[in-house]
Protein backbone atom coordinates (compact mmCIF):
# COMPACT_ATOMS: atom_id res chain seq x y z
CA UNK A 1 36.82 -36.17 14.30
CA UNK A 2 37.43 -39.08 12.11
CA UNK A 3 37.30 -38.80 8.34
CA UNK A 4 35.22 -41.33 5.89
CA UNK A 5 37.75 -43.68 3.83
CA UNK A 6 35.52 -45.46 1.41
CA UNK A 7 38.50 -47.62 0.49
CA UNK A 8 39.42 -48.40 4.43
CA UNK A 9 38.76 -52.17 4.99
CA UNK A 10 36.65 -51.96 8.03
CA UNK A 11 34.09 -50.11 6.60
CA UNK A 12 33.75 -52.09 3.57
CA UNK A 13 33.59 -55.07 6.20
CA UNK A 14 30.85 -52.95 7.97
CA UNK A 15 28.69 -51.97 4.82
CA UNK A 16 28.77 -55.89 3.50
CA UNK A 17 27.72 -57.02 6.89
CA UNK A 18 24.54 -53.94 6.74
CA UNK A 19 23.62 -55.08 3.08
CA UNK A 20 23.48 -59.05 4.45
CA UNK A 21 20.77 -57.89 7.01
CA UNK A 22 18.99 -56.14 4.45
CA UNK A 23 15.91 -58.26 3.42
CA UNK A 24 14.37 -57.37 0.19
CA UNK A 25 10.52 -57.37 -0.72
CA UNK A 26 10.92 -60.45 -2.21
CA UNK A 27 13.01 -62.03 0.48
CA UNK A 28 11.51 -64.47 3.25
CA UNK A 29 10.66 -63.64 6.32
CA UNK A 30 12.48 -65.68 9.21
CA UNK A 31 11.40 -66.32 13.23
CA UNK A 32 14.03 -65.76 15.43
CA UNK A 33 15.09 -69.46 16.35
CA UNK A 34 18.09 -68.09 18.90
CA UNK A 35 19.42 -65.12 20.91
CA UNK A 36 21.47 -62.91 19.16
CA UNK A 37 22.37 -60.81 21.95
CA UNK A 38 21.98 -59.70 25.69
CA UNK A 39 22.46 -56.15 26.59
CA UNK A 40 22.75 -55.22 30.20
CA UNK A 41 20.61 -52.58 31.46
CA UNK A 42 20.56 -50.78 35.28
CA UNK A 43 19.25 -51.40 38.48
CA UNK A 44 15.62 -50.41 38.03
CA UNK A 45 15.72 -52.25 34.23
CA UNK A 46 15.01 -50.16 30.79
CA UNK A 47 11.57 -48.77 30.65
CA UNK A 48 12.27 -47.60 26.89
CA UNK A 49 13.46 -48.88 23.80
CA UNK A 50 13.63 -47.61 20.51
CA UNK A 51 15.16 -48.92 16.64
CA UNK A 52 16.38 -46.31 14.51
CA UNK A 53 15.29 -46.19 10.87
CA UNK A 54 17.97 -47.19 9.92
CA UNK A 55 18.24 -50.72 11.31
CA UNK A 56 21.75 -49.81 13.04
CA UNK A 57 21.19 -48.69 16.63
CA UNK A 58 19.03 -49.47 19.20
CA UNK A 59 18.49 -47.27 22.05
CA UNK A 60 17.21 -48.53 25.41
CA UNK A 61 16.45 -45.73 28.11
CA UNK A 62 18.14 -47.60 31.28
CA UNK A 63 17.29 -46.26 35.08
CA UNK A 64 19.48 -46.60 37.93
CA UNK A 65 18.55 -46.82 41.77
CA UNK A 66 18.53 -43.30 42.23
CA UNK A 67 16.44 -42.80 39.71
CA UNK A 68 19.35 -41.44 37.39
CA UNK A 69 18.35 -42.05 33.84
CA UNK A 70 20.70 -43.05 30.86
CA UNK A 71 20.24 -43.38 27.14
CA UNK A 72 22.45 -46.88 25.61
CA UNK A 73 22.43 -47.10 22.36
CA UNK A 74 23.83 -50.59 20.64
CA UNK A 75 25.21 -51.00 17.17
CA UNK A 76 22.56 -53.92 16.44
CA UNK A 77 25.08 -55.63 13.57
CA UNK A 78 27.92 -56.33 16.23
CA UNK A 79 26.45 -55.92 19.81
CA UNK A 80 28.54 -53.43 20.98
CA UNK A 81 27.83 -50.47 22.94
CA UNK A 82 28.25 -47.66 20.74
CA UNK A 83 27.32 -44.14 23.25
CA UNK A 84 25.75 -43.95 26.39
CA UNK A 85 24.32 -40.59 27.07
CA UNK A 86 24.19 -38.84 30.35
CA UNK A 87 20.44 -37.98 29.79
CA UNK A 88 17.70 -37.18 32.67
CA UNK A 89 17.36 -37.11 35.96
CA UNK A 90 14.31 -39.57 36.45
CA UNK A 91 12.68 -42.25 34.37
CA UNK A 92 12.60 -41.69 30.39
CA UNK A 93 9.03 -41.91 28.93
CA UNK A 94 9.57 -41.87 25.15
CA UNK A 95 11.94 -41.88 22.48
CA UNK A 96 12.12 -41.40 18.89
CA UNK A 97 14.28 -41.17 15.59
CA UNK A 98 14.21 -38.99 13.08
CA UNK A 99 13.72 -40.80 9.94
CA UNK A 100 17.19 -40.05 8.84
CA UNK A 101 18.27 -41.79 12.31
CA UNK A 102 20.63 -38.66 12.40
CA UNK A 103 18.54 -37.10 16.08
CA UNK A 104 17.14 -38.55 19.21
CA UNK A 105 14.21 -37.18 21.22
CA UNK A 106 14.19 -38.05 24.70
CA UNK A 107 11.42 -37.37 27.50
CA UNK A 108 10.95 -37.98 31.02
CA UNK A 109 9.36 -37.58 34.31
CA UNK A 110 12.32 -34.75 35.42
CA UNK A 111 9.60 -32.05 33.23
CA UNK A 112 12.09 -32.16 30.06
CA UNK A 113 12.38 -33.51 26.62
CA UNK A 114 16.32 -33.36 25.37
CA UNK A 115 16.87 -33.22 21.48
CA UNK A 116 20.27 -35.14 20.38
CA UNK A 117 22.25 -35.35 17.59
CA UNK A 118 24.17 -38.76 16.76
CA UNK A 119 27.80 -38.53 15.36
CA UNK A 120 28.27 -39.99 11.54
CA UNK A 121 28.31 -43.68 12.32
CA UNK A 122 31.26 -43.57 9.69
CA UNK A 123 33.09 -41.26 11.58
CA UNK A 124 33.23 -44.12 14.56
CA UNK A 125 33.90 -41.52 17.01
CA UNK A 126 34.30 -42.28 20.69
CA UNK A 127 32.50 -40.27 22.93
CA UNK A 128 32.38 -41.11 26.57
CA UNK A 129 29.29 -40.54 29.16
CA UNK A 130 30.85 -37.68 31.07
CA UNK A 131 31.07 -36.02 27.47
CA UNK A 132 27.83 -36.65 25.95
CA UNK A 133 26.02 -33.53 26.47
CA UNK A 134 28.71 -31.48 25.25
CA UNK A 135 28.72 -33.43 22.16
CA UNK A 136 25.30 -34.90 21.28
CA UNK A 137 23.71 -32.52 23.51
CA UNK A 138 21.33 -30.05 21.21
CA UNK A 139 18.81 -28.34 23.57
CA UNK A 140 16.37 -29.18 26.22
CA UNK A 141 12.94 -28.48 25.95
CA UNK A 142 11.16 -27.36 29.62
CA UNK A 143 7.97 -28.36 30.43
CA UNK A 144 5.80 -27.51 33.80
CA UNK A 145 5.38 -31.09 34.55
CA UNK A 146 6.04 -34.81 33.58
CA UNK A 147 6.54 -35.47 29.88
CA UNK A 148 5.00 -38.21 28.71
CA UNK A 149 5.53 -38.45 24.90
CA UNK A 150 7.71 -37.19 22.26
CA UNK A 151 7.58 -37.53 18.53
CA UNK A 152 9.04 -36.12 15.38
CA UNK A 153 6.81 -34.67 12.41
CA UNK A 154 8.13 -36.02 9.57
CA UNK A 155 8.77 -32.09 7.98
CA UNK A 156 10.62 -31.80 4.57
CA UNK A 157 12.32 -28.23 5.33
CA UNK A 158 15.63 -29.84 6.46
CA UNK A 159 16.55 -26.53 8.24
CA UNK A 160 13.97 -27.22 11.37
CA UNK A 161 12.75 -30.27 13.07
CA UNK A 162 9.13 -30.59 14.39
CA UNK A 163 8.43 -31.90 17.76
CA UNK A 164 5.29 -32.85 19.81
CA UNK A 165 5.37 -33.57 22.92
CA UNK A 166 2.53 -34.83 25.36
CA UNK A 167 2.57 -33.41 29.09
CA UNK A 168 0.61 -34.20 32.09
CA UNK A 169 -0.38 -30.65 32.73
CA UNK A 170 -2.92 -31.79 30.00
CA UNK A 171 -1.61 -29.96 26.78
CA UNK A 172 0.43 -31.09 23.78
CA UNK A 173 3.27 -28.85 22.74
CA UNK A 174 4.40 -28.42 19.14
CA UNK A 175 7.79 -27.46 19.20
CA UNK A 176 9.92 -25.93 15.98
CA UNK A 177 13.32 -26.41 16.80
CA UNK A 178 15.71 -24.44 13.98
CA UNK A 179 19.13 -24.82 12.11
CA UNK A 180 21.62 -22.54 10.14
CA UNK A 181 24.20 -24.13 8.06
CA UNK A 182 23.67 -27.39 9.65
CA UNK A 183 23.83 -25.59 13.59
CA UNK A 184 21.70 -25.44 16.29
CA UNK A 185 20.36 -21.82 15.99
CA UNK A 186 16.88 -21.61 18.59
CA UNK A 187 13.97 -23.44 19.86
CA UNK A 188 10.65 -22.10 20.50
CA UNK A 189 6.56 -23.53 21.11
CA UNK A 190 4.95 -23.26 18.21
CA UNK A 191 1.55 -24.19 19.19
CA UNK A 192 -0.42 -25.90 22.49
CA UNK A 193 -3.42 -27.56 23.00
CA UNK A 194 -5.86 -28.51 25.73
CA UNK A 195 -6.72 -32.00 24.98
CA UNK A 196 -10.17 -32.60 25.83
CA UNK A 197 -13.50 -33.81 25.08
CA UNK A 198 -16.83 -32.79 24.88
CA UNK A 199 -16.47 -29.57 26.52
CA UNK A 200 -15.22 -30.87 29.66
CA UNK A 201 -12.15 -29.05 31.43
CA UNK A 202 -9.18 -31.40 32.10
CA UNK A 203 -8.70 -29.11 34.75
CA UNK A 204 -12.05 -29.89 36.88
CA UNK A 205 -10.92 -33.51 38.49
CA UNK A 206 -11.50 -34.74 42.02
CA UNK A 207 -8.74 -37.02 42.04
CA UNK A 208 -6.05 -38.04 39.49
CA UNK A 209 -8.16 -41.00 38.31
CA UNK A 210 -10.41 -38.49 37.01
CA UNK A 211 -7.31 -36.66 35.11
CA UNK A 212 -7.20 -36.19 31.16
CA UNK A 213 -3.77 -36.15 30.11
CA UNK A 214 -1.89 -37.31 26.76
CA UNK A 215 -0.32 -40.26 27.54
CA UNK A 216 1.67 -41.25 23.72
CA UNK A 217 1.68 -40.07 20.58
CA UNK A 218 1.98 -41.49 17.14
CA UNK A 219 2.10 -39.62 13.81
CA UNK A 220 0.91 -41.38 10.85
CA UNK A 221 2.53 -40.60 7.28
CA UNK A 222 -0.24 -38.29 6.37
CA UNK A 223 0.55 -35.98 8.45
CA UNK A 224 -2.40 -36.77 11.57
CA UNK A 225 -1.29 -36.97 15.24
CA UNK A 226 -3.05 -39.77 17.20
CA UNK A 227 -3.06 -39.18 21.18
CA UNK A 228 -3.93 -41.47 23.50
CA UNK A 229 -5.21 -40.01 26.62
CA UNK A 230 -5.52 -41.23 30.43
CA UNK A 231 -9.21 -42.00 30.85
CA UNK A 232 -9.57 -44.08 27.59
CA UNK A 233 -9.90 -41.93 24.65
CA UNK A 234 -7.76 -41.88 21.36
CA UNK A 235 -7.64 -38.44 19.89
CA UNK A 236 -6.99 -37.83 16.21
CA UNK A 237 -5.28 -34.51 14.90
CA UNK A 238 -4.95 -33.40 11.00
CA UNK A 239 -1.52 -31.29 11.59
CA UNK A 240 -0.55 -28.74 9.39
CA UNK A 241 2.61 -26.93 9.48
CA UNK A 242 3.28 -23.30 8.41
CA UNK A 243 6.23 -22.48 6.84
């Protein structure tokens, strides 16, 4: 592992570039007028993309032909490639930052959502494909079929992370996923729920058309959960989280 120089040239260079494509409050607003950069993707395209906080990385979920599904994520100030991560085995439906752009939730069709954790960008550590899950790799959260959404509760407790995920077997998981000193320690459901309407059982369908499932989420900064479902509706949750 690398060490942070604050003195080391580079990443002076680096934080002078980061505080020029800063804009302030009071700072005008610009169209894009060209094309800063083209990143290539896979055979079947990206079906995901996602900033983090940040404004460093972007990560595009990229699927190959056999369905083989891989997370890139670009250092936005110089183009370049920073990590690809070996991540699921079919097409990625979601992802999301935390707001300290420090993990990655990933979900996807292959019934899993995969927590990562992103090196220091100051270390500027290389980490190749073949060694991304034993690296950035924090634990894999199982679901009994396709996983639609996945998004972090913004939690203050800096020893757990909060995660809700939406699923097609109709229920959204909250999952508490917790740390010691900084480590991965366990991983458990904290809470599921149906999500239906008016009494009717998500379960009772004559064909998949007729289906209620989550299909995204989106927490606001208070704290409520907004799910949109498959036959139209948009469901609003007040969450509160126990200690």
């Amino acid at each position: 592992m690398s060490k942070l120089d604050l003195e080391d040239p580079e990443f002076i260079k680096k934080q002078k570039e980061l505080l020029r494509m800063t804009r302030f409050p009071d700072t005008e607003c610009r169209l894009p007028e060209e094309v800063l950069y083209r990143f290539p993707s896979a055979d079947l395209g990206c079906f995901r993309l996602a900033f983090s906080p940040n404004g460093r990385y972007l990560a595009a979920a990229c699927t190959y032909a056999n369905s083989k599904t891989v997370i890139k994520i670009y250092n936005v100030e110089d183009g370049v490639l920073k990590y690809t991560i070996k991540a699921h085995k079919n097409i990625v439906h979601d992802i999301d930052f935390t707001p300290n752009s420090l993990y990655l939730v990933t979900c996807s069709s292959d019934f899993t959502a995969k927590l990562w954790k992103l090196p220091y960008p100051e270390l500027n550590d290389e980490i190749e494909e073949d060694d991304s899950e034993k690296y950035m790799h924090v634990c894999t959260l199982l679901h009994p079929s396709y996983v639609y959404g996945a998004k972090f509760f913004i939690d203050e407790d800096e020893s757990r992370l909060i995660i809700a995920t939406a699923c097609f077997d109709t229920k959204v998981r909250f999952w508490r996923v917790d740390f010691e000193y900084g480590r991965y320690s366990r991983h458990d459901v904290v809470s599921e729920n149906v999500v239906s309407y008016d009494g009717v059982q998500p379960d009772k369908f004559v064909n998949l058309l007729e289906h209620r499932h989550p299909n995204c989420l989106k927490f606001d900064n208070q704290g409520r959960l907004y799910i949109g479902d498959s036959i139209g509706c948009v469901h609003v949750w007040d969450i509160q989280v126990m200690s």
